[in-house]
Protein backbone atom coordinates (compact mmCIF):
# COMPACT_ATOMS: atom_id res chain seq x y z
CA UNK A 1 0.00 0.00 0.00
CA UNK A 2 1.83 3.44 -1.06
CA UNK A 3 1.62 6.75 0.99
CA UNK A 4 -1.45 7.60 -0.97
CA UNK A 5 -3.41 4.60 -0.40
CA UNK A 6 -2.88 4.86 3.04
CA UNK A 7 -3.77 8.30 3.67
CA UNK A 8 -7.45 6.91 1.73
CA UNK A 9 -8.22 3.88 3.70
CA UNK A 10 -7.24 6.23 7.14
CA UNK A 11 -9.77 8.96 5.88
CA UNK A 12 -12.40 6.23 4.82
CA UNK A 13 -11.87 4.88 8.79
CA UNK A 14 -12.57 8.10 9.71
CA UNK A 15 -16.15 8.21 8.34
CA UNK A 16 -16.70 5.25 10.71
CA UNK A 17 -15.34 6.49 13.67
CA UNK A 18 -16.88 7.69 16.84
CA UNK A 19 -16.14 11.63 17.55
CA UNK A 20 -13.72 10.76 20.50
CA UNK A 21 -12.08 8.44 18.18
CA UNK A 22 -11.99 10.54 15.28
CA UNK A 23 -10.21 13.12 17.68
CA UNK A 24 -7.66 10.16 18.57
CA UNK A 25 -7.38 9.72 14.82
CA UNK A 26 -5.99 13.39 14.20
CA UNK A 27 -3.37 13.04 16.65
CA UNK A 28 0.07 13.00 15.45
CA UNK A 29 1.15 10.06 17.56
CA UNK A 30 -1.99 7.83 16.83
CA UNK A 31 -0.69 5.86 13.99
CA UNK A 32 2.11 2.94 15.32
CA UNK A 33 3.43 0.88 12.60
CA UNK A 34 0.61 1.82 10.40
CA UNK A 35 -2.31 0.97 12.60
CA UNK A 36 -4.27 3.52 14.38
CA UNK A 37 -3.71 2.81 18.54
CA UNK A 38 -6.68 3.53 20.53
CA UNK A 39 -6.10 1.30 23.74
CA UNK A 40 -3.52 2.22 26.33
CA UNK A 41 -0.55 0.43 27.26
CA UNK A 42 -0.85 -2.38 29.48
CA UNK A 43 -4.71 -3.52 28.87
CA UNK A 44 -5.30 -5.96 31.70
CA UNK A 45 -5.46 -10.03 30.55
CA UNK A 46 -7.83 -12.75 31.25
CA UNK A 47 -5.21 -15.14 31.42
CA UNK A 48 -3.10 -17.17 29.61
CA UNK A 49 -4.61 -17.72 26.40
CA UNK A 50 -4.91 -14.08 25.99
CA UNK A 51 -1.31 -13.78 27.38
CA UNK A 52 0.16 -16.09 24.16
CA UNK A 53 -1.66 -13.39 21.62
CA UNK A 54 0.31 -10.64 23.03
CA UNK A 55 3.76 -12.42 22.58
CA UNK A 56 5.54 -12.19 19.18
CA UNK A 57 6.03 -15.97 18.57
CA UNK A 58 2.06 -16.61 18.12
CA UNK A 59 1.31 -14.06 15.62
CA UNK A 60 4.51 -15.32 13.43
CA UNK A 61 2.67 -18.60 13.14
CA UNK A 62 -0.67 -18.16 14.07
CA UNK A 63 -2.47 -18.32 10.87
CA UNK A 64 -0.85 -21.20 9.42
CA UNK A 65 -0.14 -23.23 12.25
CA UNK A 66 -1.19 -21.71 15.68
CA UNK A 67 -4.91 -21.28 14.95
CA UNK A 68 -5.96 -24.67 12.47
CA UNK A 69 -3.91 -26.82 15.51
CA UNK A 70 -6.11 -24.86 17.84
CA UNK A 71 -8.92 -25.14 16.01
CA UNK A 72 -8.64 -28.66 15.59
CA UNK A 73 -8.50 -29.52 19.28
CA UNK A 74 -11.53 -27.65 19.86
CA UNK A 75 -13.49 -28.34 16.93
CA UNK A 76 -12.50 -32.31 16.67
CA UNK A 77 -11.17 -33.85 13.26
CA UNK A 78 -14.14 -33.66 11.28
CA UNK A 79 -14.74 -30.06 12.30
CA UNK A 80 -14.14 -27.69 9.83
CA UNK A 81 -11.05 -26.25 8.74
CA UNK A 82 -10.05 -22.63 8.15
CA UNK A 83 -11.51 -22.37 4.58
CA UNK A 84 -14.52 -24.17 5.94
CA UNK A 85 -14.88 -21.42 8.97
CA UNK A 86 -14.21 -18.37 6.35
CA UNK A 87 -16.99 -20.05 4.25
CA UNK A 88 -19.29 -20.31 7.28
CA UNK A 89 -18.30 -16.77 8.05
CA UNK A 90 -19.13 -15.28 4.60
CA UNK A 91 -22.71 -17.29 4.79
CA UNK A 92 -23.54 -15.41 7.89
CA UNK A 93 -22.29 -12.02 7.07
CA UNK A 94 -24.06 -12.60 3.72
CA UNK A 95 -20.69 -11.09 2.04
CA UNK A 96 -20.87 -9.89 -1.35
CA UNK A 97 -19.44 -6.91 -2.17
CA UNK A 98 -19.73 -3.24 -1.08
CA UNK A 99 -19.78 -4.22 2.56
CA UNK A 100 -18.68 -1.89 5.93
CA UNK A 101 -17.14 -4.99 7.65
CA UNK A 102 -15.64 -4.61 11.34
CA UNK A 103 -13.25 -8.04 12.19
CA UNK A 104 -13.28 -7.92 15.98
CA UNK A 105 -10.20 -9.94 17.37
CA UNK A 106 -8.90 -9.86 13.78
CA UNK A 107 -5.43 -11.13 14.92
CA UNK A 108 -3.05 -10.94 11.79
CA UNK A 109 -6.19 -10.40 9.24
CA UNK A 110 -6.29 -13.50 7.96
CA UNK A 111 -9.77 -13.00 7.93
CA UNK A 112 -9.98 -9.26 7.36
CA UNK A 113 -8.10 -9.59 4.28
CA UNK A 114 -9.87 -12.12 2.91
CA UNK A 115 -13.20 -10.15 3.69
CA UNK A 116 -11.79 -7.09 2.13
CA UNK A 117 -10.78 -9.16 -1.22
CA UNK A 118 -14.65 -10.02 -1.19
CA UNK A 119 -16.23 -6.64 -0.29
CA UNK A 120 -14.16 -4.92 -3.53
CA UNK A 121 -13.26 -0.99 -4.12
CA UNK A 122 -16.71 -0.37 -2.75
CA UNK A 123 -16.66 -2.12 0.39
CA UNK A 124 -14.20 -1.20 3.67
CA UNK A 125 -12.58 -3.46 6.09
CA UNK A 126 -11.61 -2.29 9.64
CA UNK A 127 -9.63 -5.39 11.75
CA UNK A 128 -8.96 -4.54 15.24
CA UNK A 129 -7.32 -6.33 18.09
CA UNK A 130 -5.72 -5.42 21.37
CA UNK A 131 -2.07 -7.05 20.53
CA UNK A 132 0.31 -4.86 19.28
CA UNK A 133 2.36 -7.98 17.65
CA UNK A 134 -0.82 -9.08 15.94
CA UNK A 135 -1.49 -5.47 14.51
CA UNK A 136 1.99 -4.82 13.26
CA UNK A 137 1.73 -8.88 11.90
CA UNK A 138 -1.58 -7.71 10.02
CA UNK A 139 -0.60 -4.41 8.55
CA UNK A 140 2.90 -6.07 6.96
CA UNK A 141 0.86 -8.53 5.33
CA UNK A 142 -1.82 -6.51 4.05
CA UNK A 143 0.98 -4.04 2.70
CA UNK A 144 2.19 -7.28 1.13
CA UNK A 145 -1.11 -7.82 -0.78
CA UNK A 146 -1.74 -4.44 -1.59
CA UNK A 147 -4.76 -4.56 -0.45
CA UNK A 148 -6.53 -0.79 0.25
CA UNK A 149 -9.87 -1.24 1.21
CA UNK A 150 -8.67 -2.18 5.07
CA UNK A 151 -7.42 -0.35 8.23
CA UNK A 152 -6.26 -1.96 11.53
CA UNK A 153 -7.44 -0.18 15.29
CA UNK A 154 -5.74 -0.90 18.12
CA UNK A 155 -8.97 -0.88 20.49
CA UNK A 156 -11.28 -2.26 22.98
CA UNK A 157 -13.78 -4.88 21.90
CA UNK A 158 -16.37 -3.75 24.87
CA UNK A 159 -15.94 -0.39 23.46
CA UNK A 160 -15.46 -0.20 20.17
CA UNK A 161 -14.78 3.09 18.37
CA UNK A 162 -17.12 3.21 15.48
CA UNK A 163 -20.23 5.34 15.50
CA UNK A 164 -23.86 3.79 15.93
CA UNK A 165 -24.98 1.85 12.99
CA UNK A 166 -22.13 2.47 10.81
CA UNK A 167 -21.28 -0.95 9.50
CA UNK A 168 -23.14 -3.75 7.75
CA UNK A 169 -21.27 -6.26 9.21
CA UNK A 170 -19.69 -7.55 12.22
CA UNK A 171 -16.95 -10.90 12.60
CA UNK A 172 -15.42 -12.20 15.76
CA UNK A 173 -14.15 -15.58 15.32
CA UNK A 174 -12.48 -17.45 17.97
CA UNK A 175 -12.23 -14.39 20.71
CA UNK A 176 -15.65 -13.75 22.55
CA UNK A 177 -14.52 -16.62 25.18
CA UNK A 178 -11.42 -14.56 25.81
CA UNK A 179 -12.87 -11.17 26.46
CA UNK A 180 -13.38 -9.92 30.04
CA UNK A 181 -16.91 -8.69 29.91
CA UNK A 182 -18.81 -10.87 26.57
CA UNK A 183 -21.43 -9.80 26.56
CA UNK A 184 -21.04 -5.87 26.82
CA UNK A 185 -18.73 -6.57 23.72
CA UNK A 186 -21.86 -8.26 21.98
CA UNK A 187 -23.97 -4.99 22.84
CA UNK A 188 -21.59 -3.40 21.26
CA UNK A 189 -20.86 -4.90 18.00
CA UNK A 190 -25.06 -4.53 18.20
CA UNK A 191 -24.78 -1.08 18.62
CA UNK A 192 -22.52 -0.15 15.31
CA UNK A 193 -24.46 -2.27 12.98
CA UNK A 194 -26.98 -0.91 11.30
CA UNK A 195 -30.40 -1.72 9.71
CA UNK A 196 -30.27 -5.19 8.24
CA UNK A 197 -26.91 -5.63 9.79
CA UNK A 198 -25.46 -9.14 10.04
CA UNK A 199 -23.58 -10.91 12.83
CA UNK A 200 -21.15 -13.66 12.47
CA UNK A 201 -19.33 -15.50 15.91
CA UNK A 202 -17.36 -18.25 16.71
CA UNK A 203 -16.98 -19.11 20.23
CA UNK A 204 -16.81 -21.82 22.96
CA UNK A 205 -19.96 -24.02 24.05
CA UNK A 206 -20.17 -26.51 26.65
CA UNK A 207 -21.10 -30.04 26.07
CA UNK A 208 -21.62 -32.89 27.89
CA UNK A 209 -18.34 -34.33 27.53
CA UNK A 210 -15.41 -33.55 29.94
CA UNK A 211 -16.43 -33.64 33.51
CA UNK A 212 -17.74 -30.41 34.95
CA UNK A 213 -14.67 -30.05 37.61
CA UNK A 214 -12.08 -30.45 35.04
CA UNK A 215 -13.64 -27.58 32.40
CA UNK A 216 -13.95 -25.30 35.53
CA UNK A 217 -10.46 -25.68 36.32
CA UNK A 218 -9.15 -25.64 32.51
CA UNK A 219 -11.44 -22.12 32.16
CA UNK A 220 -9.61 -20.98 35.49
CA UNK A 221 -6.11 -21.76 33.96
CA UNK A 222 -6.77 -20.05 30.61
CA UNK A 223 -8.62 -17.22 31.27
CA UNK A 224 -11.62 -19.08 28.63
CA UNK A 225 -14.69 -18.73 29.39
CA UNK A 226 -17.33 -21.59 28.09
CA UNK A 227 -20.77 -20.75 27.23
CA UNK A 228 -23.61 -22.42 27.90
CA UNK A 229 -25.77 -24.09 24.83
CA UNK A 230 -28.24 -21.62 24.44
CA UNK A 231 -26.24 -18.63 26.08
CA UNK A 232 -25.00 -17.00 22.65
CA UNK A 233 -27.80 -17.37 20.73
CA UNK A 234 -30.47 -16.53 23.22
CA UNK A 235 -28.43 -13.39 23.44
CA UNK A 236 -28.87 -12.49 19.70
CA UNK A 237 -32.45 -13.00 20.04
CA UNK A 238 -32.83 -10.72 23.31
CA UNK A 239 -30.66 -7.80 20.67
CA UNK A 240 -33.44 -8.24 18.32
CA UNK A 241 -31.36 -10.20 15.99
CA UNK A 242 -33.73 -12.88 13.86
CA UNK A 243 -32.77 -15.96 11.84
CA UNK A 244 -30.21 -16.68 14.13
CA UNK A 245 -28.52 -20.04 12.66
CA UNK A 246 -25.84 -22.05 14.63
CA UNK A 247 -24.02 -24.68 13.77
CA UNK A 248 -22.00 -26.65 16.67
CA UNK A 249 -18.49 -28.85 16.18
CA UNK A 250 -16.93 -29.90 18.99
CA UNK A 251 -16.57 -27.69 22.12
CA UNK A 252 -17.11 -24.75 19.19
CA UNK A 253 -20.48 -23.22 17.94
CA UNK A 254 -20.67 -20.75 15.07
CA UNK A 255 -23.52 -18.57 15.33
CA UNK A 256 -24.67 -15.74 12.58
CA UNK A 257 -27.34 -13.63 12.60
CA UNK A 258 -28.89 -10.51 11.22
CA UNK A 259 -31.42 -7.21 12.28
CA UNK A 260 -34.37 -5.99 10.70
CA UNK A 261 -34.02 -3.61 8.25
């Protein structure tokens, strides 16, 4: 992405932003290694799964080896794999060009690129994460793709920066388990969609399988928090979300939805 480029996608962010963040934005010292850092030093973790994404070995190998390993623990071996789950992904977001996509947890974009391939010139992708090595991992590979239809934020998934209703589409795969407070980060990825606005999540969901002392003390040692069957979906519904759809592999459910218009 040349100087030019950039300067677009960051004004084309802007549009999206919330006033405070838009303020942020302006500041000469809110860009760090071509992402746009909204979250302060030192963000508190949940524990040690959220500890590994803010080290610099996980986001070097994350997308081709970290996450399908993880994934296929969780999901079992005839879960899906990663092309399956971007599939699944672009189903539920009902992706097809022209789309204001936000990528919450977007790690090193392998998703958010992908998503901003499919939305086109028309459409804008904004990944954002709280790891600075994931960040700086995502921007070097979407300068490497030349992709300009995408901007990273350095933010706060339970307070997200974008104005109400300014996106069509919302994607957190593989992250709502990890955040502190869930569900506040589900009212607000409800809050910036707008009419007709579609939801797309991957998280964890408990089944009937290891024995209930041993998941408490695995959640207690990761910092992962496991969901309850109906917990996520029943959720949507309560947002006014409707034709909520999930799909369930493993200890993993993918769950999409989308509001009236």
């Amino acid at each position: 992405m040349n100087a030019e480029a950039a300067e677009l996608a960051r004004a084309r962010l802007a549009e999206l932003l919330s006033a405070e963040a838009a303020a942020r934005a302006s500041e000469a010292d809110a860009w760090r290694d071509g992402y746009l850092n909204l979250a302060p030093d030192g963000v508190e973790s949940t524990g040690a799964a959220q500890d590994l994404m803010l080290t610099s070995v996980v986001p070097a190998i994350y997308e081709r080896w970290w996450r399908p390993a993880l994934g296929r623990a969780v999901k079992g071996l005839g879960g899906p794999g990663m092309t399956e789950e971007l599939r699944i992904a672009r189903l539920f977001l009902g992706l097809a060009g022209g789309e204001r996509v936000l990528d919450v947890a977007c790690g090193p974009g392998n998703f958010s690129r992908r998503f901003a391939r499919i939305a086109g010139e028309g459409g804008f992708v904004v990944g954002l994460d709280a790891s600075p090595t994931m960040l700086a991992k995502a921007v070097a590979e979407t300068r490497e793709e030349g992709l300009e239809n995408i901007a990273f934020v350095r933010g706060d998934a339970t307070a997200l920066p974008l104005r109400d209703g300014s996106v069509d589409c919302v994607c957190c795969f593989a992250a709502l388990h990890l955040f502190a407070e869930p569900i506040v980060a589900l009212d607000e990825m409800r809050r910036v969609l707008g009419p007709g606005g579609r939801i797309a999540l991957m998280t964890s969901i408990r089944r009937a399988v290891a024995p209930w002392p041993l998941g408490q003390l695995a959640q207690r040692l990761s910092g992962m928090r496991v969901f309850e069957p109906d917990e996520i979906t029943d959720a949507l519904a309560d947002r006014g979300f409707v034709e909520i759809g999930k799909r369930v592999s493993g200890f993993v459910q993918f769950v999409g939805g989308r509001l009236p218009e």
